[in-house]
Protein backbone atom coordinates (compact mmCIF):
# COMPACT_ATOMS: atom_id res chain seq x y z
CA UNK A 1 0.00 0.00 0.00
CA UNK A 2 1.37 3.65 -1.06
CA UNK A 3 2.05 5.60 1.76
CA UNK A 4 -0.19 9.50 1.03
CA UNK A 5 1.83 12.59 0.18
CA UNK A 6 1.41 15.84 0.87
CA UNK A 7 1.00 16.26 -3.16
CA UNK A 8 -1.68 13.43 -3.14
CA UNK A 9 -3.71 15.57 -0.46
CA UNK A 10 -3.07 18.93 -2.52
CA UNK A 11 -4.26 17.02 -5.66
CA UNK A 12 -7.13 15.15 -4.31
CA UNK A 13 -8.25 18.71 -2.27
CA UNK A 14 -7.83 20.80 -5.46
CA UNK A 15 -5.37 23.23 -3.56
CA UNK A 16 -1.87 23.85 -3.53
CA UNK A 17 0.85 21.88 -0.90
CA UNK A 18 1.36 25.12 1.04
CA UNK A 19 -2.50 25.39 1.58
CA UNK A 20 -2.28 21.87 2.81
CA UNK A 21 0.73 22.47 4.83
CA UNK A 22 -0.96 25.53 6.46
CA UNK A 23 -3.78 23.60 7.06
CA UNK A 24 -1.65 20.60 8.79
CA UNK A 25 -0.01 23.52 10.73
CA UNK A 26 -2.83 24.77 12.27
CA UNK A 27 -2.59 28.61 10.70
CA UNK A 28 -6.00 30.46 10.40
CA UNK A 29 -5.65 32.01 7.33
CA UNK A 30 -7.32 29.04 5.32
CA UNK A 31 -11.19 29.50 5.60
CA UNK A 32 -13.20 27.62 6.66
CA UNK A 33 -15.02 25.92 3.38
CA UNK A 34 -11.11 25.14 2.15
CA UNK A 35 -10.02 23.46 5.56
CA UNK A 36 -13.22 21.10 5.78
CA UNK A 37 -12.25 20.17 2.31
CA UNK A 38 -8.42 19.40 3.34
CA UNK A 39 -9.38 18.02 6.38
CA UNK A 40 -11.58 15.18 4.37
CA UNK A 41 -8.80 14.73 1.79
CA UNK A 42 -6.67 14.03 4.71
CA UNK A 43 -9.01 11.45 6.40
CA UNK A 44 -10.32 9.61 3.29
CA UNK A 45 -6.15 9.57 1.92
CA UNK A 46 -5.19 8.43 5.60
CA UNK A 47 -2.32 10.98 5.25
CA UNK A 48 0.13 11.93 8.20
CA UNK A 49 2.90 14.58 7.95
CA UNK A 50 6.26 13.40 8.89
CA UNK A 51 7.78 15.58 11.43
CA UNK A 52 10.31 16.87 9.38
CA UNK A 53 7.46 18.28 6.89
CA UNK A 54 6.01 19.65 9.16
CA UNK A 55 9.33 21.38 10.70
CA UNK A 56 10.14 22.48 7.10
CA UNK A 57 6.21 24.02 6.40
CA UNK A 58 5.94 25.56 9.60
CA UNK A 59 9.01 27.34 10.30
CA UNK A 60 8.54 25.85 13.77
CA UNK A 61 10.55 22.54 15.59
CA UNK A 62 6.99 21.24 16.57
CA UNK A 63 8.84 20.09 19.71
CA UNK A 64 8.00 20.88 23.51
CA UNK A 65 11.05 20.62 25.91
CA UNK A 66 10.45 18.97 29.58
CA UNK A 67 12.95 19.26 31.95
CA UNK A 68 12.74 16.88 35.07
CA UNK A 69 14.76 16.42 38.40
CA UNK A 70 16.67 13.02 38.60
CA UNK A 71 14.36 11.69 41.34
CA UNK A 72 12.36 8.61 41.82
CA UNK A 73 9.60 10.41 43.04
CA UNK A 74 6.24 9.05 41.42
CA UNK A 75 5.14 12.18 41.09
CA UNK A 76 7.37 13.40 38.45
CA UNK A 77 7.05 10.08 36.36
CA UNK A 78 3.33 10.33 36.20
CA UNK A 79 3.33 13.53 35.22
CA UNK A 80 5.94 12.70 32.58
CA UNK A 81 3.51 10.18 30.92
CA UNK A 82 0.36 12.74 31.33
CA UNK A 83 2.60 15.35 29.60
CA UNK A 84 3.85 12.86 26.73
CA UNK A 85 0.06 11.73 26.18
CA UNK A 86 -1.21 15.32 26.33
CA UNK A 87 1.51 16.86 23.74
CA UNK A 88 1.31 13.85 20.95
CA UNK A 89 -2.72 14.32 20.95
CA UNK A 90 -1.78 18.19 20.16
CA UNK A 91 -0.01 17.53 17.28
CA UNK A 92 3.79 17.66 18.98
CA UNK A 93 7.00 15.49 20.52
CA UNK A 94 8.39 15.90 23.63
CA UNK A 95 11.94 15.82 24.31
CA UNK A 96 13.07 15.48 27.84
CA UNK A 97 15.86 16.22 29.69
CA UNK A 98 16.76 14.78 32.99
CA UNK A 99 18.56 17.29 35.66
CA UNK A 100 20.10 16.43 38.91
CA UNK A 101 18.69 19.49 40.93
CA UNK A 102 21.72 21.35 43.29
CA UNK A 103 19.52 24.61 45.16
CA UNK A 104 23.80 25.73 45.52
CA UNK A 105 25.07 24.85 41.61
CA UNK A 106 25.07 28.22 40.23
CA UNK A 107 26.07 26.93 36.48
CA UNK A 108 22.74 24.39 36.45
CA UNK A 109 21.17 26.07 33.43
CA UNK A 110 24.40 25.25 31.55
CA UNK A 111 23.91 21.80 31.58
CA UNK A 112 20.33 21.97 29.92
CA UNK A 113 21.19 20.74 25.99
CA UNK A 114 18.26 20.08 23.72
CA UNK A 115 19.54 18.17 20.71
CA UNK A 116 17.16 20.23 18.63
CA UNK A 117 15.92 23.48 19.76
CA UNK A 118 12.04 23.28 21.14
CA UNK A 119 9.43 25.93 20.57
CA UNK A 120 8.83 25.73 24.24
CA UNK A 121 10.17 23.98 27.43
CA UNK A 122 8.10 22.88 30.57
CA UNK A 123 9.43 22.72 33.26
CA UNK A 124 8.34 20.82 36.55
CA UNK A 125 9.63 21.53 40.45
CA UNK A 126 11.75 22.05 41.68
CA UNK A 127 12.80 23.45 38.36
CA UNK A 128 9.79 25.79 37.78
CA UNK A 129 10.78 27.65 41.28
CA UNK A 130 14.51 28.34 39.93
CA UNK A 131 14.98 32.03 38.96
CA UNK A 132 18.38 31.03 36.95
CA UNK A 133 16.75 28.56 35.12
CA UNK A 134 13.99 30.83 33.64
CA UNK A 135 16.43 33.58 33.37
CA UNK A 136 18.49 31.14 31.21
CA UNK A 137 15.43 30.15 28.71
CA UNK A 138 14.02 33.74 28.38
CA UNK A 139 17.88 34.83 27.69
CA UNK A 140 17.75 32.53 24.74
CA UNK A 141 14.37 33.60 23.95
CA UNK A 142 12.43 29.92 24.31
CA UNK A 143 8.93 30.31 25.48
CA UNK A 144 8.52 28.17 29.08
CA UNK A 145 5.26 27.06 30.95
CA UNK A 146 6.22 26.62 34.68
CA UNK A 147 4.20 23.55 36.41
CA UNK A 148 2.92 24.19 40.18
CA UNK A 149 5.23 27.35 40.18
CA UNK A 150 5.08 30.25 43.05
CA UNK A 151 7.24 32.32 41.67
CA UNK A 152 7.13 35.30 39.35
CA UNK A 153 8.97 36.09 35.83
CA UNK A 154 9.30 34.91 32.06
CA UNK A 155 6.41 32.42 30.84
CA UNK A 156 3.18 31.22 31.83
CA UNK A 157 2.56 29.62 35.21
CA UNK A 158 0.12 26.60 36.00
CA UNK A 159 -0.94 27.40 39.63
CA UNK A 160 -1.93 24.68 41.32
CA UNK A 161 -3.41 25.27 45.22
CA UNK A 162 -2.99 21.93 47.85
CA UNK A 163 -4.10 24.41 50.83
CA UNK A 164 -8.10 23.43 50.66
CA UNK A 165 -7.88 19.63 50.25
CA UNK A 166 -5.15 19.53 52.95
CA UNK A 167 -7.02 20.86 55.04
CA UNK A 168 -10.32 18.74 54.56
CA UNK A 169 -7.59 15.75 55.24
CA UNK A 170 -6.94 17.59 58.86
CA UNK A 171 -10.17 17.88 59.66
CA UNK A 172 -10.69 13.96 58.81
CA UNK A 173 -7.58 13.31 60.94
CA UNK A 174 -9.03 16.12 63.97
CA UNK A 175 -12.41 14.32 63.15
CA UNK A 176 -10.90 10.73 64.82
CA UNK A 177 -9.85 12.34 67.50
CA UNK A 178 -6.57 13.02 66.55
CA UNK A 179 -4.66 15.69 68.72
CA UNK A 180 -1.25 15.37 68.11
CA UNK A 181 -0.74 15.31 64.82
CA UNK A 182 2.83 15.57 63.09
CA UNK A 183 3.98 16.62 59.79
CA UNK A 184 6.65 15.70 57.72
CA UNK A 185 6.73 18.50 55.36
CA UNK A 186 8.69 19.31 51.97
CA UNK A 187 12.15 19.72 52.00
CA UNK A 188 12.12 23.35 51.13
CA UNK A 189 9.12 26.20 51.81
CA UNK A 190 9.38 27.49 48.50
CA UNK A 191 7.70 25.47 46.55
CA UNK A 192 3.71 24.89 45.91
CA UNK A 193 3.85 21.76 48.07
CA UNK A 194 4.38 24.34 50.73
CA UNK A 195 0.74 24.65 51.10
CA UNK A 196 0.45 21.44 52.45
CA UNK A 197 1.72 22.74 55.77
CA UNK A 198 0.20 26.01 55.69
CA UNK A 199 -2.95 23.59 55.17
CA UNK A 200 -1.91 21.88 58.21
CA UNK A 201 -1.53 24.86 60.11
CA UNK A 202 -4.81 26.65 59.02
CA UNK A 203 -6.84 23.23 59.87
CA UNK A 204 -4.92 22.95 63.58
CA UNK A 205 -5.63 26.58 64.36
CA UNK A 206 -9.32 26.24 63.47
CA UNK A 207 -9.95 23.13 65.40
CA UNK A 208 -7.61 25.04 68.20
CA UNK A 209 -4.56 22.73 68.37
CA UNK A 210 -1.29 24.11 69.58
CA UNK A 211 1.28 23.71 66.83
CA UNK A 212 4.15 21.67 68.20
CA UNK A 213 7.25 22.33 66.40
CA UNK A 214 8.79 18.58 67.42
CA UNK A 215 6.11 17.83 65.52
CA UNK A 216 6.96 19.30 62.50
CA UNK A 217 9.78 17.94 60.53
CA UNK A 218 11.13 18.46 56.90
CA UNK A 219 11.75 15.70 54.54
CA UNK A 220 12.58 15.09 50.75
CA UNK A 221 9.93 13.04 49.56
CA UNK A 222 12.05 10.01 49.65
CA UNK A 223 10.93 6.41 51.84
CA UNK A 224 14.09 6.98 54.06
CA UNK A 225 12.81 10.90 55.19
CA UNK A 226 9.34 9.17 55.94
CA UNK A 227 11.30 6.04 58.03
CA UNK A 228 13.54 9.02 59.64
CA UNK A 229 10.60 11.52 60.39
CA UNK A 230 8.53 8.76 62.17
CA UNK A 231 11.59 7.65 64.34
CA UNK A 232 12.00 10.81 65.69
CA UNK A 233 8.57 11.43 66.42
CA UNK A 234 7.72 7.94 67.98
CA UNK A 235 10.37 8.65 70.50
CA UNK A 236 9.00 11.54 71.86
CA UNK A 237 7.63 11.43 75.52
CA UNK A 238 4.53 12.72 73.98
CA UNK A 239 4.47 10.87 70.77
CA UNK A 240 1.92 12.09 67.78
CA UNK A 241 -0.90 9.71 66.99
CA UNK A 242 -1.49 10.16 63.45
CA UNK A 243 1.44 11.63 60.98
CA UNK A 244 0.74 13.33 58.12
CA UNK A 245 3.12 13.13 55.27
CA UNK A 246 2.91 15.51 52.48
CA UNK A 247 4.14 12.66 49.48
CA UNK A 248 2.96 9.45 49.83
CA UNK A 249 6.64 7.77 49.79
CA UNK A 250 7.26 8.92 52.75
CA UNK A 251 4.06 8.23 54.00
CA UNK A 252 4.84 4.68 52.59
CA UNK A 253 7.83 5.27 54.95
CA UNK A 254 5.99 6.23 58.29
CA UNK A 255 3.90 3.14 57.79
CA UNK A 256 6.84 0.30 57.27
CA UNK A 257 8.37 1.95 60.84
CA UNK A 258 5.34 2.29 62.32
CA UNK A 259 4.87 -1.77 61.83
CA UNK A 260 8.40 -2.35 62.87
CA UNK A 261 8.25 -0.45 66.02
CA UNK A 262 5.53 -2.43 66.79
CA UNK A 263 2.51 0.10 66.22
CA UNK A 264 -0.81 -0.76 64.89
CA UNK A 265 -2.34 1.11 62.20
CA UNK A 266 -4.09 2.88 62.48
CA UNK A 267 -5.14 1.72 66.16
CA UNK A 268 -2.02 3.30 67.73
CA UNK A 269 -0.83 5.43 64.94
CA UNK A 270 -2.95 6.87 61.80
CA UNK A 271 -0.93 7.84 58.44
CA UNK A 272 -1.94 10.27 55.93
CA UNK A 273 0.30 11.02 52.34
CA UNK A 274 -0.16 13.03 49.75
CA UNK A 275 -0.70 12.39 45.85
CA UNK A 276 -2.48 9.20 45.53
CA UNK A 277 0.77 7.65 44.02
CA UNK A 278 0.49 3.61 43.28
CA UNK A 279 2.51 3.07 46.59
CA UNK A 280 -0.72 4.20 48.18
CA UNK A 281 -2.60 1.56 46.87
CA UNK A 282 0.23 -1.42 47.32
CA UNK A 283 0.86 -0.70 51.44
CA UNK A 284 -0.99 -2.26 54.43
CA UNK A 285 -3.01 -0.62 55.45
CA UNK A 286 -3.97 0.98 52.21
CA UNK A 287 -2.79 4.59 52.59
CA UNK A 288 -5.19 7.57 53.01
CA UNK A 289 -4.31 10.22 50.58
CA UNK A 290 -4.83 12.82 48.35
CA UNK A 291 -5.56 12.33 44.59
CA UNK A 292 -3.30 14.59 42.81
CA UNK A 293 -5.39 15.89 39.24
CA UNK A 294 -2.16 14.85 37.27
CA UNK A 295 -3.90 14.18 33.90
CA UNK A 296 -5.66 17.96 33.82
CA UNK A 297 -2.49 19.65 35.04
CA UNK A 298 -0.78 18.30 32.54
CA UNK A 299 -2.79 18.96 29.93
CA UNK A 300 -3.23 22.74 30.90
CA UNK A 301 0.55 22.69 30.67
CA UNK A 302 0.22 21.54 27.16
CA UNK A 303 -2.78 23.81 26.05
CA UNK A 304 -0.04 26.59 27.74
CA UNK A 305 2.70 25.64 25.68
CA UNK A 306 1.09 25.52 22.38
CA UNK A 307 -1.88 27.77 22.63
CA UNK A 308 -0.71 29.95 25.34
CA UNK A 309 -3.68 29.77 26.91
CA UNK A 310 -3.97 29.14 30.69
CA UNK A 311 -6.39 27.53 32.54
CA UNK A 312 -9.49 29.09 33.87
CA UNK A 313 -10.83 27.29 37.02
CA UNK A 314 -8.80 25.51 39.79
CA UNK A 315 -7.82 21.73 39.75
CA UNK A 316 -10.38 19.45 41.55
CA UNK A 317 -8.00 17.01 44.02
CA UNK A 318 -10.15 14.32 45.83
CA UNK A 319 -9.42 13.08 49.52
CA UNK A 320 -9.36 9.06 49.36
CA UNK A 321 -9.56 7.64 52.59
CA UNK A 322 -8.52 4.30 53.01
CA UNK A 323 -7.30 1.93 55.86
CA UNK A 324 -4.40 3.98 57.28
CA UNK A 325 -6.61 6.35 58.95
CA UNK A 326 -10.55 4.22 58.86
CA UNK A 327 -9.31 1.06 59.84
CA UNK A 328 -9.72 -1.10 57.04
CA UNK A 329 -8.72 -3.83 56.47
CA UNK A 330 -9.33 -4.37 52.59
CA UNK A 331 -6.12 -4.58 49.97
CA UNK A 332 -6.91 -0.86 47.18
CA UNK A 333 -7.64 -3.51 44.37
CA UNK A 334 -9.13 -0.26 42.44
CA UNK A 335 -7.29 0.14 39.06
CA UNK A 336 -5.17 3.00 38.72
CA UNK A 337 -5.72 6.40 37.02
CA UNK A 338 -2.82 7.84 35.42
């Protein structure tokens, strides 16, 4: 079977290739009479443009740059896929690049080296709070979207705001009867995961609940911060019993000391994470969480990066309560949303 042209679409259309490469390109100077009739050559020849055509027609790379922290956070590899899926339905490739993040490495924008330069770049945290970094890409004059960003400058930012929902998980915590609650927090307060403690905060001064600070500890999202957090707290004289951990991996890791110690949860100690990662689902107890709306951010970040156009009402997270906190006992057999 031939493979379609863009000659056989021009021919079987009646136009000329550049009307069917504008067409193909998205421009909106082809009415619309002329693009229906395009747009049915295309379908009925089964035509698709090559990249490269397209590249050559459109003056543009057709490319969108992601640039991601070397971390095995689940997080940042589910939003990776929700990206990828998001920018091939609009038409474009992704290209990503894969940073170790240093807050002190003063050169870090140095190391970013697209093979092929990308109409815009995404990038994710920690990368979307660095100042050098989107100094770097507006310098060279590359369009950026920043993801869950709270800082200000060059590009368009996708807000995202954890304060309400982490709250509503407080209350469900205060709701038990839950009075000493600790938090293992983010490793650094500026970032958009910050509002998970001022969420805790807010919900423990409305049910009036001192604020311990030996209850409040800082991690880095990783199992061993979660194992290390809950060690510290269980040996207090006046231990916490529930812990709230703002990424479910170190929830994951509250949980395995928690059993090791010798707790029972959530009996003697409830756990709460954050994100609704597939570690949530594969603990025992299942862990109560928060469902992160990966799948919509990421495709506002995509509708950003090639239509510039931002979203218009806030991102819908879910509290999922499951045996960490209720006392379940059932395996999370539910399938999982990416």
């Amino acid at each position: 079977m031939q493979v379609a042209t863009i000659k056989d679409v021009a021919d079987a259309a009646g136009v000329s290739f550049k009307t069917v490469s504008r067409v193909v390109n998205g421009e909106k100077s082809v009415g619309p009479e002329l693009r229906e009739r395009v747009e049915q050559a295309i379908r009925d020849l089964g035509y698709k443009p090559t990249l490269a055509a397209r590249q050559l027609a459109g003056q543009r790379s057709f490319i969108i740059g992601l640039i991601v922290p070397r971390l095995g956070i689940s997080y940042i590899a589910r939003m990776m896929i929700a990206l990828a899926t998001a920018t091939r339905q609009a038409g474009y490739h992704l290209m990503t690049e894969v940073l170790d993040h240093d807050e002190n490495h003063l050169s870090l924008s140095g190391k970013v080296d697209f093979s092929a330069r990308p109409d815009c770049v995404m990038l994710t945290p920690p990368f979307s709070n660095d100042p050098r970094l989107v100094a770097h890409f507006e310098a060279d004059g590359i369009a950026v979207v920043r993801i869950a960003t709270v800082i200000e400058g060059h590009g368009l930012p996708i807000h995202v705001d954890e304060e309400p929902i982490t709250v509503e998980l407080m209350r469900h915590l205060i709701a038990l009867g839950h009075r000493r609650i600790g938090l293992i927090g983010p490793p650094l307060p500026v970032r958009a995961s910050e509002m998970r403690v001022s969420g805790y905060r807010k919900a423990m001064e409305e049910a009036g609940l001192p604020i311990d600070p030996d209850l409040m500890l800082r991690g880095d999202f990783s199992f061993a911060s979660g194992v290390n957090g809950a060690t510290a707290m269980l040996a207090l004289p006046d231990r916490p019993t529930a812990i709230f951990a703002t990424g479910d991996e170190m929830a994951a890791g509250v949980l395995a000391q928690a059993h090791k110690l010798g707790y029972r949860v959530p009996d003697d100690l409830a756990v709460a994470g954050f994100d609704d990662s597939p570690v949530s689902r594969m603990v025992f107890p299942a862990l109560t969480t928060v469902y992160q709306p990966v799948q919509d951010i990421a495709q506002a970040a995509v509708d950003a990066a090639v239509h510039g156009r931002l979203p218009t009402a806030p991102f819908a997270y879910e509290l999922r309560i499951r045996g960490s906190t209720s006392g379940d006992r059932q395996h999370c057999l539910d399938p999982y949303r990416f």
